[in-house]
C-alpha atoms as a PDB file:
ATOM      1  CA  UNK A   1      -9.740 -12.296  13.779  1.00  0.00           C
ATOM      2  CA  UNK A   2      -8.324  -9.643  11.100  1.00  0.00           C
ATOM      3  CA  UNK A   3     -12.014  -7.742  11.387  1.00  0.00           C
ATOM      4  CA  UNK A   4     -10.849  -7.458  15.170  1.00  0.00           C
ATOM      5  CA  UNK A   5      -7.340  -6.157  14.655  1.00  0.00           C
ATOM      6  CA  UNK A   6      -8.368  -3.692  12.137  1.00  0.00           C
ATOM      7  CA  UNK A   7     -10.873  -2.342  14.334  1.00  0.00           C
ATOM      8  CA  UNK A   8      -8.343  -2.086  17.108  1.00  0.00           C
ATOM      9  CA  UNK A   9      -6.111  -0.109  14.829  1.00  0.00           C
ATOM     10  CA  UNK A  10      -9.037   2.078  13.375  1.00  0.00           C
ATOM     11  CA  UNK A  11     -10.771   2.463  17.122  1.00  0.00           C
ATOM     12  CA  UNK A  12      -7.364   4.827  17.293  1.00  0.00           C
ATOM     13  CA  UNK A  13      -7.055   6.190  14.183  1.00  0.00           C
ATOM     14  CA  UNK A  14      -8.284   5.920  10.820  1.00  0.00           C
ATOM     15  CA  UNK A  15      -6.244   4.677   7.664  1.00  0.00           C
ATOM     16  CA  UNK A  16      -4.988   6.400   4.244  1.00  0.00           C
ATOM     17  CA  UNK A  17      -3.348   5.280   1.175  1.00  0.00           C
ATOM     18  CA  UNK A  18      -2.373   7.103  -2.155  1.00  0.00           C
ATOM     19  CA  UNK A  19      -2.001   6.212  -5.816  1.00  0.00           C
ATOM     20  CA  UNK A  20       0.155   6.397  -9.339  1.00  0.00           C
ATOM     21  CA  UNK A  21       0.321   9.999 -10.729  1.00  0.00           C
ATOM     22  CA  UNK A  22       1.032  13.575  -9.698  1.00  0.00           C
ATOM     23  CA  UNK A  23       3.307  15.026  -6.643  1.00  0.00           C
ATOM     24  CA  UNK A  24       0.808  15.509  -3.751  1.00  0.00           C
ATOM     25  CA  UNK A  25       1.350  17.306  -0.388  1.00  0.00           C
ATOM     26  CA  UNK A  26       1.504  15.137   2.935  1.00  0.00           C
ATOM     27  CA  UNK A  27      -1.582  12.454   3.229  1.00  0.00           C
ATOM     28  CA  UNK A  28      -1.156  11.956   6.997  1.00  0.00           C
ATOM     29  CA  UNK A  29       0.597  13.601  10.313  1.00  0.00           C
ATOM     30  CA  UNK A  30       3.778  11.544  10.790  1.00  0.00           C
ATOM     31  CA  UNK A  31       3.345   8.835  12.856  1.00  0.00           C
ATOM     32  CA  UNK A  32       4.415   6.180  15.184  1.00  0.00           C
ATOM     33  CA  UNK A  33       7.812   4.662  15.589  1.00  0.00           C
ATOM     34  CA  UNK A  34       8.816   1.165  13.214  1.00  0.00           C
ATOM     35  CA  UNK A  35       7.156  -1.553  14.837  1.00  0.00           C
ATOM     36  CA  UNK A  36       9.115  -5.007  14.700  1.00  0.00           C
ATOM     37  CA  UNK A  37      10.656  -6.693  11.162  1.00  0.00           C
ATOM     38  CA  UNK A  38       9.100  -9.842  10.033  1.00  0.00           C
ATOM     39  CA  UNK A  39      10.982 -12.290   8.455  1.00  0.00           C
ATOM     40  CA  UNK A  40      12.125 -11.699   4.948  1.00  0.00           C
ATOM     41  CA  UNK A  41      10.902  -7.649   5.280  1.00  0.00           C
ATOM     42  CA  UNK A  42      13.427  -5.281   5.313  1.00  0.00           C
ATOM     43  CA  UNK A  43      12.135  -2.621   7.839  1.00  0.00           C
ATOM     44  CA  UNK A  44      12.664   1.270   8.603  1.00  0.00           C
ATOM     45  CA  UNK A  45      16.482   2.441   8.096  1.00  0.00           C
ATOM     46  CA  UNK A  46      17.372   2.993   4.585  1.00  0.00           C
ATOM     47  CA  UNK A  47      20.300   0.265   4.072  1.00  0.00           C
ATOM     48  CA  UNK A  48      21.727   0.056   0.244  1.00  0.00           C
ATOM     49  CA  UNK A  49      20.954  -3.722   0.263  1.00  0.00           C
ATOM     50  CA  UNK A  50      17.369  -2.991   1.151  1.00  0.00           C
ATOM     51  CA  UNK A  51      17.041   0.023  -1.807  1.00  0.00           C
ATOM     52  CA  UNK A  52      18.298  -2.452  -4.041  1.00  0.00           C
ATOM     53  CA  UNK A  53      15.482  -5.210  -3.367  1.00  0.00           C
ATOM     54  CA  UNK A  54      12.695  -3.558  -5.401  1.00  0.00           C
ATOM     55  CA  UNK A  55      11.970  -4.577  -8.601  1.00  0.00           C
ATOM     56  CA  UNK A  56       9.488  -4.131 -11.346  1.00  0.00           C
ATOM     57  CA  UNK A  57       9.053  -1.601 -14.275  1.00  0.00           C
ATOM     58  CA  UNK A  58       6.748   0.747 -12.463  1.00  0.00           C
ATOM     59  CA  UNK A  59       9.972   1.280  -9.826  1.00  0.00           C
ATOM     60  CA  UNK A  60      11.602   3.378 -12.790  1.00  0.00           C
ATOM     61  CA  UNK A  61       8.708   6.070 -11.863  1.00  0.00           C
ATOM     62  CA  UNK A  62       9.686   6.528  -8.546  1.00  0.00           C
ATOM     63  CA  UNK A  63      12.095   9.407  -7.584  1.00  0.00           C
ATOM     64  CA  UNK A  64      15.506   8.314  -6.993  1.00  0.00           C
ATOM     65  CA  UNK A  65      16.871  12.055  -5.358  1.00  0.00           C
ATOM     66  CA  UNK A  66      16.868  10.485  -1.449  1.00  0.00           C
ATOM     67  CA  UNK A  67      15.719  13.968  -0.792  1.00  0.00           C
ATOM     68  CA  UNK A  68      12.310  13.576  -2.812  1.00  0.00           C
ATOM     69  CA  UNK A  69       9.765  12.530  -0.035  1.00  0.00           C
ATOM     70  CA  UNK A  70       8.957  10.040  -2.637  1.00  0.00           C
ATOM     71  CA  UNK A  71      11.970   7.999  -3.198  1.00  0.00           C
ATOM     72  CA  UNK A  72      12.806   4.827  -1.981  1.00  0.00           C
ATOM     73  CA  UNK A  73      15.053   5.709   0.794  1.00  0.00           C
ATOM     74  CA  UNK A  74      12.367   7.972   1.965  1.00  0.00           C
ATOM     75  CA  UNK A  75       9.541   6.176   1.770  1.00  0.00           C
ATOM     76  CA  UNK A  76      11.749   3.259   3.927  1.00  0.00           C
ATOM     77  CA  UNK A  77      11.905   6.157   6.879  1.00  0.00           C
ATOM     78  CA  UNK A  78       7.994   7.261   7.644  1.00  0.00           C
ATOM     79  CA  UNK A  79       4.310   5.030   8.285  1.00  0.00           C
ATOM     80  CA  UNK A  80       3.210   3.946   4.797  1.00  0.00           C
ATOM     81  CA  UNK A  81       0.450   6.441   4.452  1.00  0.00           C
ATOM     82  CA  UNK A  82       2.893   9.013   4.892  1.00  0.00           C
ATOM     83  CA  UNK A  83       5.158   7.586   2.436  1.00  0.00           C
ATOM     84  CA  UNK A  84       2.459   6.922  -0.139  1.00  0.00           C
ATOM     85  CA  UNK A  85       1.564  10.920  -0.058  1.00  0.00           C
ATOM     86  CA  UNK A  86       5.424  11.370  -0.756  1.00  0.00           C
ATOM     87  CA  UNK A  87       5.418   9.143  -3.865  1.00  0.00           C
ATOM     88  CA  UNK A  88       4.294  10.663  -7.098  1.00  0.00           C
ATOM     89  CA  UNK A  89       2.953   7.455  -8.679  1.00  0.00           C
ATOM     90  CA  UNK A  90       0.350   7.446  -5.649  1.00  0.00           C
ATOM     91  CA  UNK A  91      -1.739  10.166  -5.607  1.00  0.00           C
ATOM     92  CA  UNK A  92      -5.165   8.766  -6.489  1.00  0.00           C
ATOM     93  CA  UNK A  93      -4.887   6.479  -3.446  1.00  0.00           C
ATOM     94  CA  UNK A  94      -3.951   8.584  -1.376  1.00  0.00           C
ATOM     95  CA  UNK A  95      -6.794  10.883  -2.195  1.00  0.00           C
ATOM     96  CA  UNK A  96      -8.876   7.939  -1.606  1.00  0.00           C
ATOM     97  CA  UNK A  97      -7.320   7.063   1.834  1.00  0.00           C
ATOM     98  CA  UNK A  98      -7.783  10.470   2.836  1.00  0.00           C
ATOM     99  CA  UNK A  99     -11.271  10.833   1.975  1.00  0.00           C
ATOM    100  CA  UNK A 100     -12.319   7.579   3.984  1.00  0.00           C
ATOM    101  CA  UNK A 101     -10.308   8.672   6.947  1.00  0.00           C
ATOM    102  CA  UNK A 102      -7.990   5.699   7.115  1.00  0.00           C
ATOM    103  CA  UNK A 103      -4.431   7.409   7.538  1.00  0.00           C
ATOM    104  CA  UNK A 104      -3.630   7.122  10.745  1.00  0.00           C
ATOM    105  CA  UNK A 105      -4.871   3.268  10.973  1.00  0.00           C
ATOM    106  CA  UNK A 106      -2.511   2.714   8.383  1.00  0.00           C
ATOM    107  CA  UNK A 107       0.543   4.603   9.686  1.00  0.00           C
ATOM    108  CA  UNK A 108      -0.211   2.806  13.402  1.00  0.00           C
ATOM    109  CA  UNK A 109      -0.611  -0.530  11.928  1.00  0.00           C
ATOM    110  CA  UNK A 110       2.382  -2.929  13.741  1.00  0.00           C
ATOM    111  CA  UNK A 111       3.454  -4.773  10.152  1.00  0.00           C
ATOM    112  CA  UNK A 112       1.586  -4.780   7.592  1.00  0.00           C
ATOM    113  CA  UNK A 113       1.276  -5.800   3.428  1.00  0.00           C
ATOM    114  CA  UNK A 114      -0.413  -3.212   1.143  1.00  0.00           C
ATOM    115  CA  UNK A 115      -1.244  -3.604  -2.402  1.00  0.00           C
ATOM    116  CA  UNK A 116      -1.107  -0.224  -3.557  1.00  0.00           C
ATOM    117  CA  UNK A 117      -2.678   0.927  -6.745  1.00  0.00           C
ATOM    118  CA  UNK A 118      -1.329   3.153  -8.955  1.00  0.00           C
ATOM    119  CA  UNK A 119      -2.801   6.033 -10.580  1.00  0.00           C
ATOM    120  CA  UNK A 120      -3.067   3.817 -13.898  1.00  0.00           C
ATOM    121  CA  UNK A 121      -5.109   1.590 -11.956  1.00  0.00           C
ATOM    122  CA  UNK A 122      -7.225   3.903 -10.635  1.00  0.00           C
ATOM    123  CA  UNK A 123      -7.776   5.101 -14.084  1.00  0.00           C
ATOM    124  CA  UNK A 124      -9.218   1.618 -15.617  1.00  0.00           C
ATOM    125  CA  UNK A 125     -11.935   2.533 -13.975  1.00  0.00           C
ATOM    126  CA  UNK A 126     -14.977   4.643 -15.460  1.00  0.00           C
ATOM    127  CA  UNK A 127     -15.347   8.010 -14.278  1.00  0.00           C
ATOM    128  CA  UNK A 128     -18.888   7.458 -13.079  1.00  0.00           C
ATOM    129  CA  UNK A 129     -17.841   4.489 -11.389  1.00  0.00           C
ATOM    130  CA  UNK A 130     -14.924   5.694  -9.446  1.00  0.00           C
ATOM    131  CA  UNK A 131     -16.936   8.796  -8.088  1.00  0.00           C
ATOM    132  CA  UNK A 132     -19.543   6.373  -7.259  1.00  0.00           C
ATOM    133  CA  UNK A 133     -17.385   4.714  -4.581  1.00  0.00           C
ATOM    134  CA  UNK A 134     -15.423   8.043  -3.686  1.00  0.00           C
ATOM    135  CA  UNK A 135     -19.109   9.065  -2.367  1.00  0.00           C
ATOM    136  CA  UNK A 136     -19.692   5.960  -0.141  1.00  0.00           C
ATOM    137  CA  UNK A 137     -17.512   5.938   2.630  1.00  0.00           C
ATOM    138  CA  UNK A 138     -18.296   2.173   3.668  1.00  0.00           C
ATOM    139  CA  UNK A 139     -17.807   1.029   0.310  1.00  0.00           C
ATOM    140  CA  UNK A 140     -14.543   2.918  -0.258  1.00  0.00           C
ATOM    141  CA  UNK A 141     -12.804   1.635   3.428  1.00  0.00           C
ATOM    142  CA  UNK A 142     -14.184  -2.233   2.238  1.00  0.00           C
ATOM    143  CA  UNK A 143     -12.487  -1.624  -0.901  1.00  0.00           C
ATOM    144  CA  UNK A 144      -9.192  -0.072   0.569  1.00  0.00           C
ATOM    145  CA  UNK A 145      -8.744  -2.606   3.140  1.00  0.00           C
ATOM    146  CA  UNK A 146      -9.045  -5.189   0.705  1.00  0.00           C
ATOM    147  CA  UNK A 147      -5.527  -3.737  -0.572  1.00  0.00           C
ATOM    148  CA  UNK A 148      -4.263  -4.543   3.269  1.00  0.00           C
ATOM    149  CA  UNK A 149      -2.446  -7.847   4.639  1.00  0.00           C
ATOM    150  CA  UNK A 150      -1.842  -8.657   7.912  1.00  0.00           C
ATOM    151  CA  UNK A 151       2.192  -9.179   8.226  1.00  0.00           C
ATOM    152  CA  UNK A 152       4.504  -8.381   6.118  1.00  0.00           C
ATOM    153  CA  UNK A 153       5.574 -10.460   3.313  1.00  0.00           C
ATOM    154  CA  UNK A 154       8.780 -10.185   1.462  1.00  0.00           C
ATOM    155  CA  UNK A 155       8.862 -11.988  -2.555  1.00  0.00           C
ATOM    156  CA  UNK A 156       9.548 -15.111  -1.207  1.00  0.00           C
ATOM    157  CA  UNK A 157       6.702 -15.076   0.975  1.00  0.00           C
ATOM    158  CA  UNK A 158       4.001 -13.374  -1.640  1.00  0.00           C
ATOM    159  CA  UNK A 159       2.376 -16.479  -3.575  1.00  0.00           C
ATOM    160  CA  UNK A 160      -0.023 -17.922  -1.959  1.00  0.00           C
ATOM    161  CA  UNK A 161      -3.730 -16.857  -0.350  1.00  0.00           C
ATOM    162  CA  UNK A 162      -4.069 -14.219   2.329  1.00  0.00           C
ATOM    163  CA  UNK A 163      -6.700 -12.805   4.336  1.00  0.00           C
ATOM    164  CA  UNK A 164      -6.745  -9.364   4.320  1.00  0.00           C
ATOM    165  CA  UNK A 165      -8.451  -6.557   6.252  1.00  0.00           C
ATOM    166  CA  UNK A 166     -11.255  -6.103   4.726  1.00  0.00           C
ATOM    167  CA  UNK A 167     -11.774 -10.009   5.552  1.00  0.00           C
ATOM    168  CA  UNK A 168     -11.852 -11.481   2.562  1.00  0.00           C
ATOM    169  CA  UNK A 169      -8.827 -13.775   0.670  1.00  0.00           C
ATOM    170  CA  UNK A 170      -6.848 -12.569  -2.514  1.00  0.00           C
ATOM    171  CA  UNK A 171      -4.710 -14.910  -4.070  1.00  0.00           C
ATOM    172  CA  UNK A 172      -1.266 -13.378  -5.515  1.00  0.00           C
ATOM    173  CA  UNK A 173       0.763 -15.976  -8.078  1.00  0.00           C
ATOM    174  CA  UNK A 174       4.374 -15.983  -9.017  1.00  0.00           C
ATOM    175  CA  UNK A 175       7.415 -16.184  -8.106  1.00  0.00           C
ATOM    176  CA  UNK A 176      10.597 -13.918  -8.564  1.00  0.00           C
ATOM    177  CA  UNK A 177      10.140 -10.721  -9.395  1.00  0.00           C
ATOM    178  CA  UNK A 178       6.577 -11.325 -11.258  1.00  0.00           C
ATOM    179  CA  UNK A 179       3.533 -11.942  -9.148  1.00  0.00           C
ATOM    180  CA  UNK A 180      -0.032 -11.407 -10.418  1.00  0.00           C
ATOM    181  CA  UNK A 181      -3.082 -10.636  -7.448  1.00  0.00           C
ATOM    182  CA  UNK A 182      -6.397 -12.446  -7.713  1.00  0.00           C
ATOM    183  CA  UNK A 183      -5.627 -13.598 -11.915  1.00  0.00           C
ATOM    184  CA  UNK A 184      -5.570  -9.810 -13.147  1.00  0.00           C
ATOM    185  CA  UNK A 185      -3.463  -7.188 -11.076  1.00  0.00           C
ATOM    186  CA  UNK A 186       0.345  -7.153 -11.949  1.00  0.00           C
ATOM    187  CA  UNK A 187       2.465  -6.112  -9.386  1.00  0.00           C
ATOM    188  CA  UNK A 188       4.582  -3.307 -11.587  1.00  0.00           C
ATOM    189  CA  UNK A 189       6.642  -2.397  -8.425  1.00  0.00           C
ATOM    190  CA  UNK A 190       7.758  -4.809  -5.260  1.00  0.00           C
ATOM    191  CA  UNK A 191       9.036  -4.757  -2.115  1.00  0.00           C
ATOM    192  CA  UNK A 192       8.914  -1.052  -1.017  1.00  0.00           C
ATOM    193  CA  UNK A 193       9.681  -0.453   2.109  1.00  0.00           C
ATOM    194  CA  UNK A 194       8.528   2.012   4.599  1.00  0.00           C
ATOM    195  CA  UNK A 195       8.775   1.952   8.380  1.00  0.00           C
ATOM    196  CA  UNK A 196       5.843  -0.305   9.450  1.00  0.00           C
ATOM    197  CA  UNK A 197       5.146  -1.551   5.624  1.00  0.00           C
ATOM    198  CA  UNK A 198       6.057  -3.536   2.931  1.00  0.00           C
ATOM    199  CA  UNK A 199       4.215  -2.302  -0.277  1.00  0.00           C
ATOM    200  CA  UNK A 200       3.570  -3.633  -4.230  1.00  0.00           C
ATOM    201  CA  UNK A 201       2.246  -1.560  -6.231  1.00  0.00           C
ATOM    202  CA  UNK A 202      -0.030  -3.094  -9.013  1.00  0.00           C
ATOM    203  CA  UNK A 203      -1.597  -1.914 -11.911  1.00  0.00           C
ATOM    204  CA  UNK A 204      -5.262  -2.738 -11.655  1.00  0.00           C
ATOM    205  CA  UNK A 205      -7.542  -1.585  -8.366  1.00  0.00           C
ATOM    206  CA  UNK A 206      -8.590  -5.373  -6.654  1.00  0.00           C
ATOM    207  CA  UNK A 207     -12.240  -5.448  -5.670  1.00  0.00           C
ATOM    208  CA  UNK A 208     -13.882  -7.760  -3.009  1.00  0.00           C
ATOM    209  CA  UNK A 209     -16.574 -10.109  -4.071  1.00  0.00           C
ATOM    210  CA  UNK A 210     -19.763  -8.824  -2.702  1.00  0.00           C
END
């Protein structure tokens, strides 16, 4: 069913993400208006009790200026894919995003969960590797759309197993403000908000099993 909704989405646009490093110039044209809040996942306006509901030690990276296109507060006002290419700790995913053509699938999506590697993530990986899957464009949207949940699911609502995008399940554990995806990923920043997203950024890049 989540192979036919992401096709839906993509059959309009085509998705984008962004990961943990360097400033980057906008990822994607800004789109779409905030779809509808699920429960538990603070949506679109920038409230104080919402900029106060991240947590993690990776959330010290992020700007804090509300002016930065990369802070919280801005991030909370744009599509995720948009937001990502604000947000300095994001810039190898959003190179990724951009070179499979998935940013405006992502910014259209109505409520979604994305697992957003950081540049540090992107780095475990071996050169050779990484350029590998930067060259395939099939193998880099499976891999992206791993990091994508149908829904939007606040920290009470993480644990557990979810189909995502790509079609397959990953399993996050926890509870709190420390959750760990599929045994190995830590989620080093939680509950972002952006206008049709909730996002957690984790430290190691989650691969589908073949």
């Amino acid at each position: 069913m989540y192979r036919r909704m992401f096709a839906a989405v993509g059959a309009t646009a085509i998705l984008a993400l962004s990961a943990c490093g360097a400033d980057t110039d906008s990822a994607a044209d800004d789109a779409t208006t905030a779809p509808s809040t699920s429960a538990g996942a603070p949506m679109a306006s920038a409230s104080p009790s919402m900029m106060s509901a991240q947590f993690g030690p990776g959330c010290s990276a992020v700007p804090v200026d509300p002016a930065n296109p990369g802070s919280f507060e801005a991030m909370a006002k744009v599509p995720v894919a948009t937001a990502a290419s604000g947000n300095p700790v994001l810039s190898t995913l959003v190179t990724a995003v951009k070179k499979a053509n998935l940013v405006d699938s992502l910014n259209t999506a109505q409520g979604v969960t994305v697992f957003a590697p950081t540049n540090d993530a992107f780095g475990k990986i071996p050169k050779a590797d990484l350029d590998k899957v930067l060259a395939d464009d099939a193998m880099l949207k499976k891999v992206l759309t791993y990091h994508v949940v149908p829904g939007q699911l606040s920290p009470e609502t993480l644990a557990g197993t979810h189909e995502t995008l790509q079609g397959a399940d990953l399993t996050v554990t926890g509870s709190g403000s420390s959750f760990t995806v599929n045994g190995t990923s830590m989620v080093v920043c939680g509950n972002v908000s952006t206008a049709n997203a909730t996002v957690y950024l984790v430290d190691t890049v989650l691969m589908p099993k073949s």
